[in-house]
C-alpha atoms as a PDB file:
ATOM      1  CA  UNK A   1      17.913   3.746   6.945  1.00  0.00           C
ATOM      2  CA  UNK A   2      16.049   0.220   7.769  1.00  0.00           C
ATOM      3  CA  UNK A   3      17.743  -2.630   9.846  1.00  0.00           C
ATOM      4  CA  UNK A   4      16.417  -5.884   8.563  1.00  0.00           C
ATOM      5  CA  UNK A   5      17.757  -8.993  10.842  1.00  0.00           C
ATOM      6  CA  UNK A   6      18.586 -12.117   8.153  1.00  0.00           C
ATOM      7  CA  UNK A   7      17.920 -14.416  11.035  1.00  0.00           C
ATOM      8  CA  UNK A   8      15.866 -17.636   8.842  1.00  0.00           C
ATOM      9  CA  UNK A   9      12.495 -18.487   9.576  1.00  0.00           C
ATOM     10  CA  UNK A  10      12.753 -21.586  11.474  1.00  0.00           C
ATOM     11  CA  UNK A  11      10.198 -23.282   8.947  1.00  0.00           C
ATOM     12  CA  UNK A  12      12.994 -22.668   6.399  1.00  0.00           C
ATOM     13  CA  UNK A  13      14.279 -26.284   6.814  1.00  0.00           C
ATOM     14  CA  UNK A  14      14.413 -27.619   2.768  1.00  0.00           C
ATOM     15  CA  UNK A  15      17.682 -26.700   0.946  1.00  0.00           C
ATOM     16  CA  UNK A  16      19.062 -27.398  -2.987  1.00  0.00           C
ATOM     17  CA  UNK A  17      22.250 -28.692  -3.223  1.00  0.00           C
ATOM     18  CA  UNK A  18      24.592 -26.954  -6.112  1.00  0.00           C
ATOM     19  CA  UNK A  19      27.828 -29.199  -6.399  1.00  0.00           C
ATOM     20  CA  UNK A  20      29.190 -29.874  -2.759  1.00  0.00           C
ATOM     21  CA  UNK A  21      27.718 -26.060  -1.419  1.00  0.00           C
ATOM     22  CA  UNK A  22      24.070 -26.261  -0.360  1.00  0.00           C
ATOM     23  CA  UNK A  23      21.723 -23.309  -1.510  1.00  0.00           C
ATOM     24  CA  UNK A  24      20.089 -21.332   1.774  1.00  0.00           C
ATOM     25  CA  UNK A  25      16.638 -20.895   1.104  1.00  0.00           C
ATOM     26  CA  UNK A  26      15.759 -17.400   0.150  1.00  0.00           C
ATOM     27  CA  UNK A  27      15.172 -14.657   3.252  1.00  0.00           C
ATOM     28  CA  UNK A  28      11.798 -12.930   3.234  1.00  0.00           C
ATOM     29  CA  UNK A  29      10.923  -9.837   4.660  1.00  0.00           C
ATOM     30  CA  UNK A  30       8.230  -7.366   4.350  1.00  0.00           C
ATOM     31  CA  UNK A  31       8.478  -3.620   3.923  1.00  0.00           C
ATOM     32  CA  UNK A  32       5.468  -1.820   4.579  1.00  0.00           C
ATOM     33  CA  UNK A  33       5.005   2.256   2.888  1.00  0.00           C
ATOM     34  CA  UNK A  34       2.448   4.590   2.841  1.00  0.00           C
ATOM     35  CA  UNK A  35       0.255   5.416  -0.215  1.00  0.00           C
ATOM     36  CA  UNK A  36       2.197   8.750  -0.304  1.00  0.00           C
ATOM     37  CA  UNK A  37       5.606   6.734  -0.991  1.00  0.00           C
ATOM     38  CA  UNK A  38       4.371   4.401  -3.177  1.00  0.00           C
ATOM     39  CA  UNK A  39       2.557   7.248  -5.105  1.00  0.00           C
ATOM     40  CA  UNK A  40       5.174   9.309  -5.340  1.00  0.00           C
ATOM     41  CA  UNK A  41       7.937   6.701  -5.455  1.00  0.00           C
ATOM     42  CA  UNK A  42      10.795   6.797  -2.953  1.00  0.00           C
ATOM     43  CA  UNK A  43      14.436   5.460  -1.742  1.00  0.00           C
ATOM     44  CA  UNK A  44      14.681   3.072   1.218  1.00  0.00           C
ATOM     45  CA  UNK A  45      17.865   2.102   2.338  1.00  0.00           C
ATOM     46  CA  UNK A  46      18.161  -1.053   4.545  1.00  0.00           C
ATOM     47  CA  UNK A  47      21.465  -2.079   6.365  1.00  0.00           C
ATOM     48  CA  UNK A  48      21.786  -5.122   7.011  1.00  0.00           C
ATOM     49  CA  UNK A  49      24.275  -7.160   9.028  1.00  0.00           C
ATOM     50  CA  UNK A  50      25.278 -10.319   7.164  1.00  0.00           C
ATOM     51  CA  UNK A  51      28.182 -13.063   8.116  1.00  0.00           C
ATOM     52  CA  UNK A  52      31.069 -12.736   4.981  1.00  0.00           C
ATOM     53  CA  UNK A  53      33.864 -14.956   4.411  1.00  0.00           C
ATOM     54  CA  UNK A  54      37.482 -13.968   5.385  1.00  0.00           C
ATOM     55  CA  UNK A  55      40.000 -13.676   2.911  1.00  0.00           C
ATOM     56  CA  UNK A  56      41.034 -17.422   4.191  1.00  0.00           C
ATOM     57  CA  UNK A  57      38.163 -18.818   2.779  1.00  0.00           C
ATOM     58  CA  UNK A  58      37.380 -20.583   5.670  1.00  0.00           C
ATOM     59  CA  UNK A  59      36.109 -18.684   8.828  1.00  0.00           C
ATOM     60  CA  UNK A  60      33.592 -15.461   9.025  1.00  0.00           C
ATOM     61  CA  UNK A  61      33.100 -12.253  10.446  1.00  0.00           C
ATOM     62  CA  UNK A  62      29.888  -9.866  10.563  1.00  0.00           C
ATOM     63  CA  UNK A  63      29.525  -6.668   8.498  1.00  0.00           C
ATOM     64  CA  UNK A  64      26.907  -4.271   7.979  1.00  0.00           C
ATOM     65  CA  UNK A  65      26.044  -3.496   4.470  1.00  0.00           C
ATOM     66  CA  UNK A  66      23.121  -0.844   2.887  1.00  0.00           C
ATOM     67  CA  UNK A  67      20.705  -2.095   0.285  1.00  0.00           C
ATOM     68  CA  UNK A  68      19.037   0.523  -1.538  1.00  0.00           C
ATOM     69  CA  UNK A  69      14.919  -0.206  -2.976  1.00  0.00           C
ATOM     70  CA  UNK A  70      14.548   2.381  -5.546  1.00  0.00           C
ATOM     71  CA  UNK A  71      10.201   1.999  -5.094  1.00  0.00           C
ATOM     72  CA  UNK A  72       8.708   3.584  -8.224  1.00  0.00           C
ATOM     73  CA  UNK A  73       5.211   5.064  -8.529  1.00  0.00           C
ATOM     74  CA  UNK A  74       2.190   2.942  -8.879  1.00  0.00           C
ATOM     75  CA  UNK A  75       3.944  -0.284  -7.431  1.00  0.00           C
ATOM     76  CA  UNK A  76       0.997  -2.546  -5.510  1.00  0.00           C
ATOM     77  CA  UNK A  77       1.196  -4.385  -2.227  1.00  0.00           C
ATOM     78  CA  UNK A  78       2.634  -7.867  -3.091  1.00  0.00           C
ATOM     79  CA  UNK A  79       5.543  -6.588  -5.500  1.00  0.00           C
ATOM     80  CA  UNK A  80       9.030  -8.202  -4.540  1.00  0.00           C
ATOM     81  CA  UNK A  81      12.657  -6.868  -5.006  1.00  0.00           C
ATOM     82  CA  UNK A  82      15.214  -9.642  -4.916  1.00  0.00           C
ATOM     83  CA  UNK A  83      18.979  -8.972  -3.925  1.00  0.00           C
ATOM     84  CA  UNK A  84      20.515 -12.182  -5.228  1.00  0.00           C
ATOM     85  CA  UNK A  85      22.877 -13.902  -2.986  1.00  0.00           C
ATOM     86  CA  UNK A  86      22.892 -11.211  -0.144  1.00  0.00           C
ATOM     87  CA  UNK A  87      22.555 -13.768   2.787  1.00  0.00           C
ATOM     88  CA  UNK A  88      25.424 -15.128   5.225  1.00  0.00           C
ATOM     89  CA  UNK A  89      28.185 -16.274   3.313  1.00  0.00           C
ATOM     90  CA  UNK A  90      29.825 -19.487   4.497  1.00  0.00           C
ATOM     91  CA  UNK A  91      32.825 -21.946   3.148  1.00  0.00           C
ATOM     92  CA  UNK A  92      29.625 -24.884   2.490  1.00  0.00           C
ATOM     93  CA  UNK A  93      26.645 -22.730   1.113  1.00  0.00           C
ATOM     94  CA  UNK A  94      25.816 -20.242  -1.288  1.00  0.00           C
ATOM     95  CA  UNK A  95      24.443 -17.469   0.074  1.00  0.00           C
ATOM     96  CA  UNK A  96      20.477 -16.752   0.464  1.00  0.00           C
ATOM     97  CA  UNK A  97      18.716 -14.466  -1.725  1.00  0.00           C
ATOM     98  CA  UNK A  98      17.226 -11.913   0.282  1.00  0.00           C
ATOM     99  CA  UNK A  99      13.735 -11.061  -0.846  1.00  0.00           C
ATOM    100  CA  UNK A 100      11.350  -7.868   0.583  1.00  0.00           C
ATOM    101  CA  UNK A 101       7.653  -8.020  -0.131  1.00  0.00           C
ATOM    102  CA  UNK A 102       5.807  -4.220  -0.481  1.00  0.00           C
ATOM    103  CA  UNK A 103       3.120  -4.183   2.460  1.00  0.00           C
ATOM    104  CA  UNK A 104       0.742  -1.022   2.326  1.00  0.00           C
ATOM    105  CA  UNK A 105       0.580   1.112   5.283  1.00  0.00           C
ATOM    106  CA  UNK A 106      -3.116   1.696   6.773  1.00  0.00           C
ATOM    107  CA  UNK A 107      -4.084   5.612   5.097  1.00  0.00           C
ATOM    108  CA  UNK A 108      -6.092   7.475   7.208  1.00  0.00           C
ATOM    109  CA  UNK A 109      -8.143   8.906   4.344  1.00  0.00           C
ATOM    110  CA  UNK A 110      -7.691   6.340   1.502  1.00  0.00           C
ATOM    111  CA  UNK A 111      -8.114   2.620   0.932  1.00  0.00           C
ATOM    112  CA  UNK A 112      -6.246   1.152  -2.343  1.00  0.00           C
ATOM    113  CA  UNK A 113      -8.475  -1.142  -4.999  1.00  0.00           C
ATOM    114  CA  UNK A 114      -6.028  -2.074  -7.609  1.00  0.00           C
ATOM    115  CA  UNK A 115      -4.591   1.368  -9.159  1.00  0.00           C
ATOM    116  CA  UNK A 116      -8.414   3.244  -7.475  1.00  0.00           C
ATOM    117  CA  UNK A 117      -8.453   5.025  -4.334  1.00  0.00           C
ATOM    118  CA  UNK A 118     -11.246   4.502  -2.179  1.00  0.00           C
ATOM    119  CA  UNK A 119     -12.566   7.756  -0.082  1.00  0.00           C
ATOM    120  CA  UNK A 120     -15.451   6.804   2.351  1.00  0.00           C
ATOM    121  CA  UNK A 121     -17.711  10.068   3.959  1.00  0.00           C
ATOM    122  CA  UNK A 122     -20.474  11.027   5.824  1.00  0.00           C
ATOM    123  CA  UNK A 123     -23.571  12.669   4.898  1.00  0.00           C
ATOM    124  CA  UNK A 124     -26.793  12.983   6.567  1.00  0.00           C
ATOM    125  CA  UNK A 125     -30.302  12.375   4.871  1.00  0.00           C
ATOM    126  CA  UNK A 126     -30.952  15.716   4.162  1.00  0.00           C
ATOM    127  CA  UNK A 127     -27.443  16.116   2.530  1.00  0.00           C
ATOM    128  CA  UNK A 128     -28.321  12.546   0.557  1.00  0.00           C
ATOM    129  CA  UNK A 129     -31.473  13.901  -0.839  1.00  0.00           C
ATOM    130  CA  UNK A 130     -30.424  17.393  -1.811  1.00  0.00           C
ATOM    131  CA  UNK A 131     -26.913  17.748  -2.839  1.00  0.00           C
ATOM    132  CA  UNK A 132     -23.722  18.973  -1.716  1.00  0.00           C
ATOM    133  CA  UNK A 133     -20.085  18.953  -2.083  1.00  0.00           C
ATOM    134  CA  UNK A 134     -17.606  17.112  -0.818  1.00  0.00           C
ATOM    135  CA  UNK A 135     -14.044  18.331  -0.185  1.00  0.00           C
ATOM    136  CA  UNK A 136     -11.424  15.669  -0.267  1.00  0.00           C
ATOM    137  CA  UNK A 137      -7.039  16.467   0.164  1.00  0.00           C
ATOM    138  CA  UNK A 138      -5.622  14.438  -2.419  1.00  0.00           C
ATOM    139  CA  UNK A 139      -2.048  12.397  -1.765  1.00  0.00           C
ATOM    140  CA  UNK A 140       0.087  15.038  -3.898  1.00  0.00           C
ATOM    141  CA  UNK A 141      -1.845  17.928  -1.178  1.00  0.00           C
ATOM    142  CA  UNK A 142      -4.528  19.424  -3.504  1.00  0.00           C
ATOM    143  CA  UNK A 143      -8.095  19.810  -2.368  1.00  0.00           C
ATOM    144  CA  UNK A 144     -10.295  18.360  -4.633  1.00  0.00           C
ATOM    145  CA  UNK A 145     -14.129  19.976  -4.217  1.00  0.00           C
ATOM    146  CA  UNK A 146     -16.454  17.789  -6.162  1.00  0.00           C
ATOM    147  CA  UNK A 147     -20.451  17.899  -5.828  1.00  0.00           C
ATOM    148  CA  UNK A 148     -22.866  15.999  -5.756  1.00  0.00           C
ATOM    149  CA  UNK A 149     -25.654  16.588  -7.700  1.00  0.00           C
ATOM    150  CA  UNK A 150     -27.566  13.209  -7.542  1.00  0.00           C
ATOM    151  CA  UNK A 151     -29.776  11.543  -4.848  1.00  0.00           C
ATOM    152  CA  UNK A 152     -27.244   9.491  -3.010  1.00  0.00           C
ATOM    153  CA  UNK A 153     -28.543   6.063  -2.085  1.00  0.00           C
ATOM    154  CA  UNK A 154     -26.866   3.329  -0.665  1.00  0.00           C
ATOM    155  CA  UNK A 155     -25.205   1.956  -3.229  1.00  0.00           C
ATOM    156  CA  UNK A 156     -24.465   5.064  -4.722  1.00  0.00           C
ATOM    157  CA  UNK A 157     -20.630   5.950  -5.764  1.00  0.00           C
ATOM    158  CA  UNK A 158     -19.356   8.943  -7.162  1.00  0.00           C
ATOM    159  CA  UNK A 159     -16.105   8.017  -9.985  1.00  0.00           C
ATOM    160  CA  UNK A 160     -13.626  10.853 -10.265  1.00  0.00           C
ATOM    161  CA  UNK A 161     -11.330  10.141 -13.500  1.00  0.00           C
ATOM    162  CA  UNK A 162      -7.531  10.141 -13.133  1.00  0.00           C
ATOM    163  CA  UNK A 163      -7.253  11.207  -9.400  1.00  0.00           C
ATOM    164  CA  UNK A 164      -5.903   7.581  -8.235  1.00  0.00           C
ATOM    165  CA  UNK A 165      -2.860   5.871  -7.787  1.00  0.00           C
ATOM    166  CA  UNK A 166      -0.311   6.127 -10.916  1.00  0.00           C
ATOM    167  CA  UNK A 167       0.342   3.192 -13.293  1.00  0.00           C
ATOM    168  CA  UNK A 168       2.965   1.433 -12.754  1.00  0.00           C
ATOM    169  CA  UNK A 169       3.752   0.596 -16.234  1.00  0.00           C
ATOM    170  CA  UNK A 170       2.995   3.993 -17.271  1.00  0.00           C
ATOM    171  CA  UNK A 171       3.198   6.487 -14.225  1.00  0.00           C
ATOM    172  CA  UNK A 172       1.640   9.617 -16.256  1.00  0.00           C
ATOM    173  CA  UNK A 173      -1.866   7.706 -16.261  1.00  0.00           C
ATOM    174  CA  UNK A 174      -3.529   7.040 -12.810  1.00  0.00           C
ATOM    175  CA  UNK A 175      -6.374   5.093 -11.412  1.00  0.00           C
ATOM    176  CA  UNK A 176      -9.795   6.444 -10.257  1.00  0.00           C
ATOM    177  CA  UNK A 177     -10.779   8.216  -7.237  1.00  0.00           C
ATOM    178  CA  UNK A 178     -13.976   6.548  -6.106  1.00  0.00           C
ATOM    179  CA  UNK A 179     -16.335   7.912  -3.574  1.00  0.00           C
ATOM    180  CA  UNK A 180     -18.438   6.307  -1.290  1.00  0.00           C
ATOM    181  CA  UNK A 181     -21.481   7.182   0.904  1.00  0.00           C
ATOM    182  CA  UNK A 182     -22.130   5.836   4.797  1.00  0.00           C
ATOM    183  CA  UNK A 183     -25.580   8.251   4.840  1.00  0.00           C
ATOM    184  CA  UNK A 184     -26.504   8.853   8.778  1.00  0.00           C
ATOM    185  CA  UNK A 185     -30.174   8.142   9.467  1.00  0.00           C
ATOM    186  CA  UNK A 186     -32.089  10.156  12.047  1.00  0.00           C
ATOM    187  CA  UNK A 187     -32.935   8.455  15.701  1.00  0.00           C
ATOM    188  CA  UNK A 188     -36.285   9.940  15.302  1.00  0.00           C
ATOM    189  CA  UNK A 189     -37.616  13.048  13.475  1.00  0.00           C
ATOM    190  CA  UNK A 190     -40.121  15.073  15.062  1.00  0.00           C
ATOM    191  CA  UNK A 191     -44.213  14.504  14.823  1.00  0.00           C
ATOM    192  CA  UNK A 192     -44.352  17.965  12.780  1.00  0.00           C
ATOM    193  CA  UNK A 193     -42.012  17.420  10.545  1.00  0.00           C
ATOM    194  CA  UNK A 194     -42.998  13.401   9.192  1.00  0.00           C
ATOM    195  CA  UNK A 195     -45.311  15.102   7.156  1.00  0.00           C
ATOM    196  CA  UNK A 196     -43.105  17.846   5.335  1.00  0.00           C
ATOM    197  CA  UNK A 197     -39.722  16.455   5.361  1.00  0.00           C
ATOM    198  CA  UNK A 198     -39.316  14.569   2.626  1.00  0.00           C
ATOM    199  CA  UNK A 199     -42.654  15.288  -0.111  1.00  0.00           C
ATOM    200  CA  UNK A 200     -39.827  15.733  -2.759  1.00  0.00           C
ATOM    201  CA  UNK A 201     -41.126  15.051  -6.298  1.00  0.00           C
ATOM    202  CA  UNK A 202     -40.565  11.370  -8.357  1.00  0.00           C
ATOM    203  CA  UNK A 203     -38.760  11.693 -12.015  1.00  0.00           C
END
């Protein structure tokens, strides 16, 4: 369970009047997951204390109250969830809408492009000219060994269908895994070797 304070941003100043009760500009906060809860798709519950009128009408107390996100699969950084009217009440204003905005956590093996993950590695120049394999844990925990069978220059990027992030319109298709190459350059490579290293043959 998340606390959220509804304290306004002081910026907040403009308000819309509805009859004689003013209408409190809405309350925005972020809520930041990681790629494994918004692949998956999770629960967050947020309590929040929030000022509520008395049954007079007139004065206010403080009470703590849960909000529950249902996040589903696929949903992108940006996406809001709006709880109408679940600001301070008061006996002059209708009460705020209280809005969250999804943030995306930093992934320590992914970046996020749209519904692709990006997976950045490290070869060396021998590796780039050669081939290899790359092995690569997935967000759902599967190891994914994929090789590479081409020269690998420095544009080069190797697209693995389907092994993104899920849809969120349609959850059982998913985004690309896309691979990219930092290749790691020798400081210097030894005066017998300049001349056998790299005679490989031109298609």
């Amino acid at each position: 369970v998340f606390h959220f304070s509804l304290g306004k941003y002081e910026d907040n100043l403009t308000t819309e009047f509805d009859g004689k009760k003013k209408r409190d500009p809405p309350i925005v906060r972020d809520l930041y997951l990681s790629l494994e809860e918004l692949f998956y798709g999770c629960t967050k519950k947020i309590r929040i204390s929030r000022r509520m009128l008395n049954e007079d009408g007139v004065t206010t107390c403080y009470r703590n109250r849960i909000l529950v996100v249902d996040i589903q699969p696929g949903w992108k950084e940006g996406t809001r969830i709006t709880f109408p009217e679940e600001g301070d009440q008061g006996p002059n204003n209708i009460p705020a809408d209280i809005v969250f905005i999804v943030k995306e956590k930093l992934h320590p093996r992914f970046r996020r492009e749209q519904n692709d993950l990006v997976y950045t590695t490290h070869i060396d120049l021998g590796k780039s000219l050669t081939g290899f394999s790359v092995e690569i844990e997935t967000l759902d925990s599967r190891l994914l060994n994929i090789p590479i069978n081409d020269i690998v220059h420095p544009n080069y990027a190797k697209i693995v269908t389907g092994e993104g992030m899920p849809l969120s319109k349609d959850p059982a298709q998913k985004g690309n895994l896309i691979i990219r190459f930092e290749i790691l350059f020798p400081h210097r490579i030894l005066a017998e070797k300049k001349h056998t290293s790299f005679h490989l043959p031109y298609s």
